[in-house]
N, C-alpha and C. Protein backbone atom coordinates (compact mmCIF):
# COMPACT_ATOMS: atom_id res chain seq x y z
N UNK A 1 125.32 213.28 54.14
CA UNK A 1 125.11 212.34 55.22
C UNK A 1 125.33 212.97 56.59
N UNK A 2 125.57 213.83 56.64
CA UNK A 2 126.55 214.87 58.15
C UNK A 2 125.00 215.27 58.66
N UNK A 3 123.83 215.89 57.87
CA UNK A 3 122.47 215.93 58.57
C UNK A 3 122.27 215.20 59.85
N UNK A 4 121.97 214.15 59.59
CA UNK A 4 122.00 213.03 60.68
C UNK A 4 122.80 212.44 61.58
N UNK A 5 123.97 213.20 61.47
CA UNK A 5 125.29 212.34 62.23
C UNK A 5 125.18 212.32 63.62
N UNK A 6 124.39 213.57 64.30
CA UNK A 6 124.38 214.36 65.59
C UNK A 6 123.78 213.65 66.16
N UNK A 7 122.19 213.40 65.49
CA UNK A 7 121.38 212.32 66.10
C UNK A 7 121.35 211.32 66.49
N UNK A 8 121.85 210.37 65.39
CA UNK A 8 122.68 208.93 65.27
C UNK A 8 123.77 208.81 66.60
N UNK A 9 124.32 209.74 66.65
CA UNK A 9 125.84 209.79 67.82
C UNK A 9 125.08 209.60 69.11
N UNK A 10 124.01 210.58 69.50
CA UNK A 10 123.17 210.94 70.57
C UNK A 10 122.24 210.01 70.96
N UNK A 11 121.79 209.08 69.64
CA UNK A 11 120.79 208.04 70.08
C UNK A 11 122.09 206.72 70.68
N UNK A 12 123.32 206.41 69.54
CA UNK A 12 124.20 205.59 70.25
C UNK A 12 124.52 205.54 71.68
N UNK A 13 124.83 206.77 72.08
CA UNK A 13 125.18 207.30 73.34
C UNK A 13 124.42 206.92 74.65
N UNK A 14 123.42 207.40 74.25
CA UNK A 14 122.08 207.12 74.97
C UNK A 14 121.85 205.45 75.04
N UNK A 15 121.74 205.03 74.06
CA UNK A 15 121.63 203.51 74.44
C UNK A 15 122.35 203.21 75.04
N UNK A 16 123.44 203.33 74.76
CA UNK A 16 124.59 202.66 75.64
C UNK A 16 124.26 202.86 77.32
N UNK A 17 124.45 204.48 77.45
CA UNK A 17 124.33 204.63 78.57
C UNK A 17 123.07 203.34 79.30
N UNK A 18 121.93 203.84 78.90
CA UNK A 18 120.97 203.32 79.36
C UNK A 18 120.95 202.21 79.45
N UNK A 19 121.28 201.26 78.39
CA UNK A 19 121.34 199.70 77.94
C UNK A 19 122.42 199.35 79.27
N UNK A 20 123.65 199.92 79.33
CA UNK A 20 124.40 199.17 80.20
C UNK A 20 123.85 199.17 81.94
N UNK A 21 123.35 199.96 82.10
CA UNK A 21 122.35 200.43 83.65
C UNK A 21 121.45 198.93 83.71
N UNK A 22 120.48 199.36 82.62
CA UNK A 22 119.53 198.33 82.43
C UNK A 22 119.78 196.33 82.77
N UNK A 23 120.60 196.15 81.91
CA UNK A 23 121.38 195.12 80.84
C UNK A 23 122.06 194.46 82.29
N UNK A 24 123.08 195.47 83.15
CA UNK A 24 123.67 194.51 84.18
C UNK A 24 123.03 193.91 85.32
N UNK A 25 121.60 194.63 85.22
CA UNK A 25 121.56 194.79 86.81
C UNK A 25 119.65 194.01 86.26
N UNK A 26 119.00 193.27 85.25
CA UNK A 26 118.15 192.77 85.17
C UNK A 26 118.30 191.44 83.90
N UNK A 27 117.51 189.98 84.29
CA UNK A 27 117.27 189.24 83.49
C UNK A 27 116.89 189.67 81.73
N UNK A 28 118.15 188.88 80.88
CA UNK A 28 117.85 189.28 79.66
C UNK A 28 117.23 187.83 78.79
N UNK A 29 116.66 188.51 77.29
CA UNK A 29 116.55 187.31 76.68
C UNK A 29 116.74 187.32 75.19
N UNK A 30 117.53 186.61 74.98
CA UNK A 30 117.79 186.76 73.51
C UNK A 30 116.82 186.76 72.23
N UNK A 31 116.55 188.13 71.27
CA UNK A 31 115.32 187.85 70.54
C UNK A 31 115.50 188.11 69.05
N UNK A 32 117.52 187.78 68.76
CA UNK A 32 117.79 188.12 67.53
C UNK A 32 119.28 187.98 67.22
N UNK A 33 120.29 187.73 66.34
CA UNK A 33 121.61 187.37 66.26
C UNK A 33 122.01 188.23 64.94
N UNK A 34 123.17 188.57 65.55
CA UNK A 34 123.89 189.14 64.77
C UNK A 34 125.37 188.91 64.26
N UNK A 35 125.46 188.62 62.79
CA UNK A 35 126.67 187.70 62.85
C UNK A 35 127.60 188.29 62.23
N UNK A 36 129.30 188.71 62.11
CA UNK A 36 129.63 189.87 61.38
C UNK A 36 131.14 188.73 61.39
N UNK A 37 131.56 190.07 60.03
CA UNK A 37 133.06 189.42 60.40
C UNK A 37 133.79 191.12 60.50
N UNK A 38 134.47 191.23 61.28
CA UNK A 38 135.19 193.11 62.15
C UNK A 38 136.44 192.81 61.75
N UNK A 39 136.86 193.25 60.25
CA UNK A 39 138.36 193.01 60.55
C UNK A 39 139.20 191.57 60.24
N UNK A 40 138.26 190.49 59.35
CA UNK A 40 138.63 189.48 59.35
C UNK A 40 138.26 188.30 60.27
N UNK A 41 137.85 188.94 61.47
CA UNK A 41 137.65 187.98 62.40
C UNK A 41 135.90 188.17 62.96
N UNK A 42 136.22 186.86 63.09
CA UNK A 42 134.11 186.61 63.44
C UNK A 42 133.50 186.92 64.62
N UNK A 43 132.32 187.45 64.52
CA UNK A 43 131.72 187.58 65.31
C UNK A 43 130.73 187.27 65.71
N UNK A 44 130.03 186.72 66.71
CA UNK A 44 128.42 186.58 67.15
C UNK A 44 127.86 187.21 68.16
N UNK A 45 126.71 187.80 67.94
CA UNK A 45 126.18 188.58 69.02
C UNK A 45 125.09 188.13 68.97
N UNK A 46 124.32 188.59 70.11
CA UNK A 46 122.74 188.74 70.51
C UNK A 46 122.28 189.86 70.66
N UNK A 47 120.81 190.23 70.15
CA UNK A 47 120.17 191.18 70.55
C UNK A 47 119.28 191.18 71.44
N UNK A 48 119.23 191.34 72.83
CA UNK A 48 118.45 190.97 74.12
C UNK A 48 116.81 192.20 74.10
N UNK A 49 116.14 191.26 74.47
CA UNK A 49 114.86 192.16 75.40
C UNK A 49 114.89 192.05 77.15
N UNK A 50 114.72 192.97 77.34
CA UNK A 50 114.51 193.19 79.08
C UNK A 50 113.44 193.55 79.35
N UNK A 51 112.42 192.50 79.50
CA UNK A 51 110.92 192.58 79.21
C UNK A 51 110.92 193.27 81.13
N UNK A 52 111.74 193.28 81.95
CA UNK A 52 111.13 194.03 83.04
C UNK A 52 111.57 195.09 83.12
N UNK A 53 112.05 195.98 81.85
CA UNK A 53 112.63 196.94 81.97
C UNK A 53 111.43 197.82 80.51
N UNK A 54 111.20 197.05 80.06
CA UNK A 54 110.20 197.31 78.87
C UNK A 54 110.73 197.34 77.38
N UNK A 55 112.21 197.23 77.41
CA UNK A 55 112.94 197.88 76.85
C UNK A 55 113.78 196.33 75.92
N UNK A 56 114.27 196.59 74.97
CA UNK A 56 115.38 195.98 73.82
C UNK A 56 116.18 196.70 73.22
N UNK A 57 117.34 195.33 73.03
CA UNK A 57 118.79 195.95 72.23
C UNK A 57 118.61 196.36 70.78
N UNK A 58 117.48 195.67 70.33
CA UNK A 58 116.97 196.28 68.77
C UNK A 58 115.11 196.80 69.32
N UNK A 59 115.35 198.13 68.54
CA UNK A 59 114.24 198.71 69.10
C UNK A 59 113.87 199.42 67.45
N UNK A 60 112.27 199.87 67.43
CA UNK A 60 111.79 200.56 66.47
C UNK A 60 111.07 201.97 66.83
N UNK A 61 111.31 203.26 66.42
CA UNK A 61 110.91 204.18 66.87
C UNK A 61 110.25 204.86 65.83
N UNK A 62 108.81 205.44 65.89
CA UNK A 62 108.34 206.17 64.97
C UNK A 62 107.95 207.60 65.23
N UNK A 63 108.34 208.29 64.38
CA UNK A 63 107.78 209.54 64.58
C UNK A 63 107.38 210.58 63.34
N UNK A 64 106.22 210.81 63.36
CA UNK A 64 106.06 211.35 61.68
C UNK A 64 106.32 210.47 60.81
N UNK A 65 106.76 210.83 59.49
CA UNK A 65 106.95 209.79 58.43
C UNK A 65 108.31 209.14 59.06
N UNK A 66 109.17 209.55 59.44
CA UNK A 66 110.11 208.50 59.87
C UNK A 66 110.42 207.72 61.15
N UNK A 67 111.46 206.71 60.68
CA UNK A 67 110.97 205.09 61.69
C UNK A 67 112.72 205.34 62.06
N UNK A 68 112.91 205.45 62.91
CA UNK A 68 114.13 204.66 63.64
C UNK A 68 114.44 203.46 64.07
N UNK A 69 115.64 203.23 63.28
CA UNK A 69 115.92 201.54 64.11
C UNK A 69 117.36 201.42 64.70
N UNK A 70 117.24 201.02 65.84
CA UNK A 70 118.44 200.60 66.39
C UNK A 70 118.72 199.19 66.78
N UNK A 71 119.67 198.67 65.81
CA UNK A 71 120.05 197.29 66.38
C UNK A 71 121.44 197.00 67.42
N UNK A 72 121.09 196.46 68.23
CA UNK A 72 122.17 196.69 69.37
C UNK A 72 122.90 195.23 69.69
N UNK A 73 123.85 194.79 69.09
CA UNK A 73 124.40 192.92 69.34
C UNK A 73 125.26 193.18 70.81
N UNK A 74 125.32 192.25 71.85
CA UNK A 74 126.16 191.78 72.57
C UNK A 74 126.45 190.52 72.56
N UNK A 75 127.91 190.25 72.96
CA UNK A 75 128.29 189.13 72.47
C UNK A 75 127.93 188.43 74.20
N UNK A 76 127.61 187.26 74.01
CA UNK A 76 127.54 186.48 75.21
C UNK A 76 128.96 185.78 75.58
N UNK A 77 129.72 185.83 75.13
CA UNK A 77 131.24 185.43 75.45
C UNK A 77 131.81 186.31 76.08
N UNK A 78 131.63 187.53 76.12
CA UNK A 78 132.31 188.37 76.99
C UNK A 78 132.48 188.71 78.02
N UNK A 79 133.57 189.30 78.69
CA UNK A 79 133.33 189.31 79.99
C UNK A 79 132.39 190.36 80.95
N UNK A 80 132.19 191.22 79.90
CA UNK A 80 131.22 192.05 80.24
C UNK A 80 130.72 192.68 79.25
N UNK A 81 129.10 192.02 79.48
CA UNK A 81 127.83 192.64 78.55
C UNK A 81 128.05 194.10 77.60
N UNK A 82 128.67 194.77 78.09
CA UNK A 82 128.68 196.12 77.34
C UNK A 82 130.34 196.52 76.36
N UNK A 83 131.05 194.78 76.73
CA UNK A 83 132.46 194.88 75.44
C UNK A 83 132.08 194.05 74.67
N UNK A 84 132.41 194.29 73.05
CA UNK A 84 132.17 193.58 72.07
C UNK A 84 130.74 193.76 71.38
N UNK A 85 130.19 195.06 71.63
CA UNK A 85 128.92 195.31 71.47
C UNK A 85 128.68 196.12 69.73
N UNK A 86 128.29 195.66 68.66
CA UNK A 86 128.34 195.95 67.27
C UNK A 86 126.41 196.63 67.26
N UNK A 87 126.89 197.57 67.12
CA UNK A 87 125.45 198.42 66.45
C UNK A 87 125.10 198.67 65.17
N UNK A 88 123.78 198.77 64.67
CA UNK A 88 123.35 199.38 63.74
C UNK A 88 122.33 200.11 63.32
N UNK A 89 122.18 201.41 63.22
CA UNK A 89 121.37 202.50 63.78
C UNK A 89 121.00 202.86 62.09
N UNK A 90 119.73 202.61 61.80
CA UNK A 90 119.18 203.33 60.25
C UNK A 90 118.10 204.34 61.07
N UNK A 91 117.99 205.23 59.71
CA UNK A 91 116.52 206.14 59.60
C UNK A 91 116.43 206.00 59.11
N UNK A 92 114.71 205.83 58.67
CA UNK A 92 113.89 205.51 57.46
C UNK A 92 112.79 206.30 57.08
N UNK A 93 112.43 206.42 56.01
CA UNK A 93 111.64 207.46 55.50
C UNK A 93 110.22 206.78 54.99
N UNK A 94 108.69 206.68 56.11
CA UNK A 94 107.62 205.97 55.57
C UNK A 94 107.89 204.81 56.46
N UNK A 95 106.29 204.36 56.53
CA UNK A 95 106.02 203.38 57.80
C UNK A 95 105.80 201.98 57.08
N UNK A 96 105.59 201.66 55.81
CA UNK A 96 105.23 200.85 54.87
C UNK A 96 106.65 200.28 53.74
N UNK A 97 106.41 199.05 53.96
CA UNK A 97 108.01 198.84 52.58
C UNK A 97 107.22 198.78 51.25
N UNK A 98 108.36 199.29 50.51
CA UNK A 98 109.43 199.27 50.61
C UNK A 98 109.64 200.74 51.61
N UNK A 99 110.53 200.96 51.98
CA UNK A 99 110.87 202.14 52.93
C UNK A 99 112.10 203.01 52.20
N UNK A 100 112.96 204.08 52.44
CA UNK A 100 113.89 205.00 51.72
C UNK A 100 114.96 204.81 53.07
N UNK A 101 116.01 203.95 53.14
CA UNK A 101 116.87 204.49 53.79
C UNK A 101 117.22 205.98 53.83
N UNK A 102 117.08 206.90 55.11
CA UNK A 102 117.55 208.17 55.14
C UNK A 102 119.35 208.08 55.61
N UNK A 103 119.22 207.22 56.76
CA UNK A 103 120.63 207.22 57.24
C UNK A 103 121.01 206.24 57.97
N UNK A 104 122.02 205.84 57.75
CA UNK A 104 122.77 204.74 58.70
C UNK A 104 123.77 204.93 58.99
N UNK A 105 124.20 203.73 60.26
CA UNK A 105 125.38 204.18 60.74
C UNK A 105 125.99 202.76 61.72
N UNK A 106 127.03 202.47 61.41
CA UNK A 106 127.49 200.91 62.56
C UNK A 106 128.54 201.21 63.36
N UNK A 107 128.27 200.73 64.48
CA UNK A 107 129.43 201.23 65.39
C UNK A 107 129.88 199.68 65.82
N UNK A 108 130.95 200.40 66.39
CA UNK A 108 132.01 198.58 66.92
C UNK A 108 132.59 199.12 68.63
N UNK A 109 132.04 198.89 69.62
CA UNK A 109 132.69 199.00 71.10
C UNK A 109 133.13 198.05 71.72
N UNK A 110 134.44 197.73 71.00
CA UNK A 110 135.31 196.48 71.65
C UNK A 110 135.78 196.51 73.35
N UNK A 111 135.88 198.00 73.73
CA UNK A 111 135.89 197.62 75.42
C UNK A 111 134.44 198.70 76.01
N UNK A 112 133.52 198.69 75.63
CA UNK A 112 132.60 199.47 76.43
C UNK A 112 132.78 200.87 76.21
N UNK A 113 132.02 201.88 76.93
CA UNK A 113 131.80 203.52 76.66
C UNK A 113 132.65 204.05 76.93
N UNK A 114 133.60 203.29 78.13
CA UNK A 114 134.87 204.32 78.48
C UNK A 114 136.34 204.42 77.76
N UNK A 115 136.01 203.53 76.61
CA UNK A 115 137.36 203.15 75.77
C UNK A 115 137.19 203.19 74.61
N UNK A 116 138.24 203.96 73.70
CA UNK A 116 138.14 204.08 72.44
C UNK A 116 136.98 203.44 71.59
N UNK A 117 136.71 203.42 70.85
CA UNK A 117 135.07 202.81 69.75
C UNK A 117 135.60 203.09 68.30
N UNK A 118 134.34 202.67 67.58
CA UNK A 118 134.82 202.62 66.40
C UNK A 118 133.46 202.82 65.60
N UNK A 119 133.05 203.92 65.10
CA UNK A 119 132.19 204.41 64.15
C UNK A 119 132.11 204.71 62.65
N UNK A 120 131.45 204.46 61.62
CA UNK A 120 131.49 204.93 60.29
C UNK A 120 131.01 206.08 59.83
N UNK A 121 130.56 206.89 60.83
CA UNK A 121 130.42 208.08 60.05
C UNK A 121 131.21 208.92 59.33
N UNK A 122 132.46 209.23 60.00
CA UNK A 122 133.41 210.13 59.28
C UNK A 122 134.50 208.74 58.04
N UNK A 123 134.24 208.12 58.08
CA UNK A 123 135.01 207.01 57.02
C UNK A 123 134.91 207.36 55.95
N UNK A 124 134.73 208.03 55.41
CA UNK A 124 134.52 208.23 54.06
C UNK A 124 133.93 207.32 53.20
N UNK A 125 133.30 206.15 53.71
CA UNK A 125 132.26 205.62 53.13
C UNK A 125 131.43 205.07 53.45
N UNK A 126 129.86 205.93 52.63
CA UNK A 126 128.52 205.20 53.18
C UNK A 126 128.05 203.98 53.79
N UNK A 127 127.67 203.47 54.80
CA UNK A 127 127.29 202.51 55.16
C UNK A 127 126.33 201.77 54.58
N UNK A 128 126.55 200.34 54.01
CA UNK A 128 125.23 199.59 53.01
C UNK A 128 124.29 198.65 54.43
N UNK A 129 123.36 199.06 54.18
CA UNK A 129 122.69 198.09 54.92
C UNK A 129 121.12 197.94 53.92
N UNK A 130 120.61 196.10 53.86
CA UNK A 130 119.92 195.66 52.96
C UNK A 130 119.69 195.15 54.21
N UNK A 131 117.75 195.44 53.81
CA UNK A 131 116.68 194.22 54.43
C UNK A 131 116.06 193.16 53.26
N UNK A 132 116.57 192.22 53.78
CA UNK A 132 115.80 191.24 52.93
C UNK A 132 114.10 191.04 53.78
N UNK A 133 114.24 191.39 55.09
CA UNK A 133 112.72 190.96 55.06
C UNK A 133 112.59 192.57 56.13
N UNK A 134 111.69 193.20 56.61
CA UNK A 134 111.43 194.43 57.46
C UNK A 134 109.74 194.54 57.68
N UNK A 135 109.13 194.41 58.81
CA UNK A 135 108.19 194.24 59.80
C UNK A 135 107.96 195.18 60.71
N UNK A 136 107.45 196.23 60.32
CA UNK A 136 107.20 197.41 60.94
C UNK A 136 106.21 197.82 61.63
N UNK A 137 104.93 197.24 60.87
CA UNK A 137 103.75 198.19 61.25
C UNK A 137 102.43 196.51 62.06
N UNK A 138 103.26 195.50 62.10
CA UNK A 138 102.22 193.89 62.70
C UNK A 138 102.55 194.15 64.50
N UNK A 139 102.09 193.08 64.56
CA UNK A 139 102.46 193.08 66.11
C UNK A 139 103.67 192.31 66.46
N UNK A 140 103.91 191.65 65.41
CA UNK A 140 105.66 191.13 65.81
C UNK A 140 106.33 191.83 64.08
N UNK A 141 106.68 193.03 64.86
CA UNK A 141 107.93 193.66 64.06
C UNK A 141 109.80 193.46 64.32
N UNK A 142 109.62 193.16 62.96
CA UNK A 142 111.23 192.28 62.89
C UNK A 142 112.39 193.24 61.44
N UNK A 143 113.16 192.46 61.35
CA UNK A 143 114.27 192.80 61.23
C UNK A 143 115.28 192.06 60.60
N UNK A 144 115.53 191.47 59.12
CA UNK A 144 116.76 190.37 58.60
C UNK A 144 117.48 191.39 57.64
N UNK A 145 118.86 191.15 57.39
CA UNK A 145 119.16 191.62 56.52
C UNK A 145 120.79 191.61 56.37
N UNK A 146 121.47 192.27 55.85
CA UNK A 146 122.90 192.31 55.65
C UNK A 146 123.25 194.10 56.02
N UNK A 147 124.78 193.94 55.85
CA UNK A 147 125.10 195.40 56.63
C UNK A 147 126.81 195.04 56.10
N UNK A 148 127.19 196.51 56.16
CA UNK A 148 128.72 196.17 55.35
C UNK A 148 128.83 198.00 55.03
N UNK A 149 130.52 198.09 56.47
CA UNK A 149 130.72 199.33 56.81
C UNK A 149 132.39 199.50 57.29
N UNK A 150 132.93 200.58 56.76
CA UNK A 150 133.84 200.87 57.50
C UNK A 150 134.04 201.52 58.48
N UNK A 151 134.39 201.41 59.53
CA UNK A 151 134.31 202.12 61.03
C UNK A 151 135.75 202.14 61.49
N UNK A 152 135.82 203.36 62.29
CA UNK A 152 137.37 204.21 62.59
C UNK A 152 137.12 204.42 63.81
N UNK A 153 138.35 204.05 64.40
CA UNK A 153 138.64 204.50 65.88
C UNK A 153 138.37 205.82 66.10
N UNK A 154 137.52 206.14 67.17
CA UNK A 154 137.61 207.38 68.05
C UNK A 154 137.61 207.64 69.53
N UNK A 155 138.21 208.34 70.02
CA UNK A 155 138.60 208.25 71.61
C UNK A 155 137.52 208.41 72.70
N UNK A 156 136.97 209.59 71.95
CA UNK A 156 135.77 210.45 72.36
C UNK A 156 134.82 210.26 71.77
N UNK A 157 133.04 210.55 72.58
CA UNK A 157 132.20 210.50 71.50
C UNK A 157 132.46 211.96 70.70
N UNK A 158 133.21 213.19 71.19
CA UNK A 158 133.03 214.29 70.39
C UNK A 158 134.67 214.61 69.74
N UNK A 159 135.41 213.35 69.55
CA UNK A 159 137.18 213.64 69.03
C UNK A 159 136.61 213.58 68.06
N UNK A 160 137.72 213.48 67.54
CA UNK A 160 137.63 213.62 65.80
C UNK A 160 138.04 211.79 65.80
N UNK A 161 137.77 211.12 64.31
CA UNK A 161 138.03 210.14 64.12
C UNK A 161 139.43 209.91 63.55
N UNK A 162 139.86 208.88 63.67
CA UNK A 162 141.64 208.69 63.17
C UNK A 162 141.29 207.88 61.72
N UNK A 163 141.62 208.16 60.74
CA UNK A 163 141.50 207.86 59.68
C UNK A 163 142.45 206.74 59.55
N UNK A 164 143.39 206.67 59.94
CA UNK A 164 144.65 205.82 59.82
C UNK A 164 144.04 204.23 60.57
N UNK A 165 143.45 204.40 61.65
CA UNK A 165 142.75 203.21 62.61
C UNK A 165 141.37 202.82 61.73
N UNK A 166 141.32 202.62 60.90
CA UNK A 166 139.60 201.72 60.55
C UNK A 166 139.50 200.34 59.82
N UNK A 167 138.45 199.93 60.52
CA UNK A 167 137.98 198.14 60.31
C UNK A 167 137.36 198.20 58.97
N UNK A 168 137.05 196.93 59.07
CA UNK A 168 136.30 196.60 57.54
C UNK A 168 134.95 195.68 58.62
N UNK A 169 133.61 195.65 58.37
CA UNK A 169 132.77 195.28 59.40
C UNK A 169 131.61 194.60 57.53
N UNK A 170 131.27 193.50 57.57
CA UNK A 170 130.65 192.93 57.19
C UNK A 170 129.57 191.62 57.69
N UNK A 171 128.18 191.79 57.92
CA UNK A 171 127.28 190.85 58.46
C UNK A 171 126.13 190.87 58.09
N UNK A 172 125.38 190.11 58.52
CA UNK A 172 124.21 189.39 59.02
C UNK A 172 123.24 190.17 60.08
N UNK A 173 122.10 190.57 59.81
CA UNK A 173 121.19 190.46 61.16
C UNK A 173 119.96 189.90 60.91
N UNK A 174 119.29 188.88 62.27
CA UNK A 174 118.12 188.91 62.57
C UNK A 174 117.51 188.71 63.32
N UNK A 175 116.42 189.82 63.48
CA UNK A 175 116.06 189.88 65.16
C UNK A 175 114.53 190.59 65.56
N UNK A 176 113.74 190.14 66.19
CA UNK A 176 112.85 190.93 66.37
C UNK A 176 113.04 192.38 66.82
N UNK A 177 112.30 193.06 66.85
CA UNK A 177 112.34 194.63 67.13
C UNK A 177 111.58 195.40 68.38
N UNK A 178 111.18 195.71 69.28
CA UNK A 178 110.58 196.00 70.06
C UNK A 178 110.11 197.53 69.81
N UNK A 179 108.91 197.76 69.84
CA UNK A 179 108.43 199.26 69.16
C UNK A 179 108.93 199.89 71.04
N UNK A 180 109.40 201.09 70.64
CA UNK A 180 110.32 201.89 71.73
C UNK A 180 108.66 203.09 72.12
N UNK A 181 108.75 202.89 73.40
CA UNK A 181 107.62 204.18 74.02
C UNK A 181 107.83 205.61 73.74
C-alpha cells in the first residue's frame, strides 16, 4: 500500500491548500453529505461545489486507466470551513464498474492544515471503502457508499505518525462528483 502513499499525501495537501483559498473567499453549494461516526461521536459534513471557481470538495480525475477520487466533507457547524474537514481519497483502476480499488486513504482535520491531523495510512490497517452506487463516465457523475478506517495523529504532513493517538472513523457518503480539469 506505501506505492501510493506519496501521492495520496500530495493530492490531500494540495486540496487543502487550494480548497481553503478557494472555499473562504467565494459562494459555496452543497452537492453531497457525508455522515461518519470519528471516535464514537457523530458527524455531518458537506461536500461543496464552487461553481465560480470551477472547482469541488468531491472531485473525479482521470488519467490513463486510472480515475482518482477525492471526497472532501466540511462540516457547516464550524467555525471555520477548513476545521472538522473528513476526506476520502481512492484510486481506481478502469473507467467502467465494476472498477479495482488501487488505493485509499481517509483523513480527519479537526483544526485545519496548521494543526495536528489524522491519517490512515501508516495505521496498520487498510482502509475499506464500498460503493454501492459509482457514476463515472455520464454527465452527472456521482458517488454513494460506505468507508471504515483507522486514522492516527500526525503533526506534520512529513512526521511520522503516533501510533498510540488513533480514531476509529466509520460512514456514509453521498455526493455528486465534479470531473477535475
Amino acid at each position: 500500500m506505501k506505492l501510493f502513499q506519496t501521492p495520496i499525501l500530495t493530492a490531500i495537501g494540495l486540496t487543502l491548500c487550494v480548497g481553503q483559498a478557494a472555499l473562504a473567499q467565494t459562494d459555496t453549494t452543497p452537492v453531497g453529505a457525508v455522515d461518519a461516526t470519528i471516535d464514537g461521536m457523530s458527524y455531518s459534513g458537506e461536500t461543496l461545489d464552487v461553481a465560480s471557481e470551477g472547482t469541488s470538495t468531491a472531485e473525479l480525475r482521470s488519467f490513463g486507466p486510472m480515475t482518482s477520487i477525492s471526497i472532501q466533507a466540511h462540516d457547516p457547524k464550524a467555525e471555520n470551513i477548513m476545521h472538522n474537514v473528513l476526506g476520502i481519497e481512492v484510486s481506481l483502476m478502469g473507467s467502467e464498474t465494476p472498477v479495482s480499488i488501487m488505493d485509499a486513504s481517509v483523513s480527519w482535520w479537526p483544526e485545519g492544515m496548521r494543526s495536528p491531523f489524522y491519517l490512515s495510512e501508516d495505521s496498520g490497517t487498510a482502509p475499506e471503502i464500498v460503493f454501492d452506487t459509482l457514476s463515472l463516465e455520464n454527465e452527472n457523475p456521482a458517488a454513494r457508499g460506505s468507508f471504515s478506517a483507522v486514522v492516527c495523529r500526525k503533526e506534520g504532513m512529513f512526521s511520522d505518525s503516533d501510533l498510540n493517538d488513533c480514531l476509529v472513523v466509520d460512514g456514509r457518503f453521498d455526493t455528486a462528483l465534479r470531473k477535475a480539469d
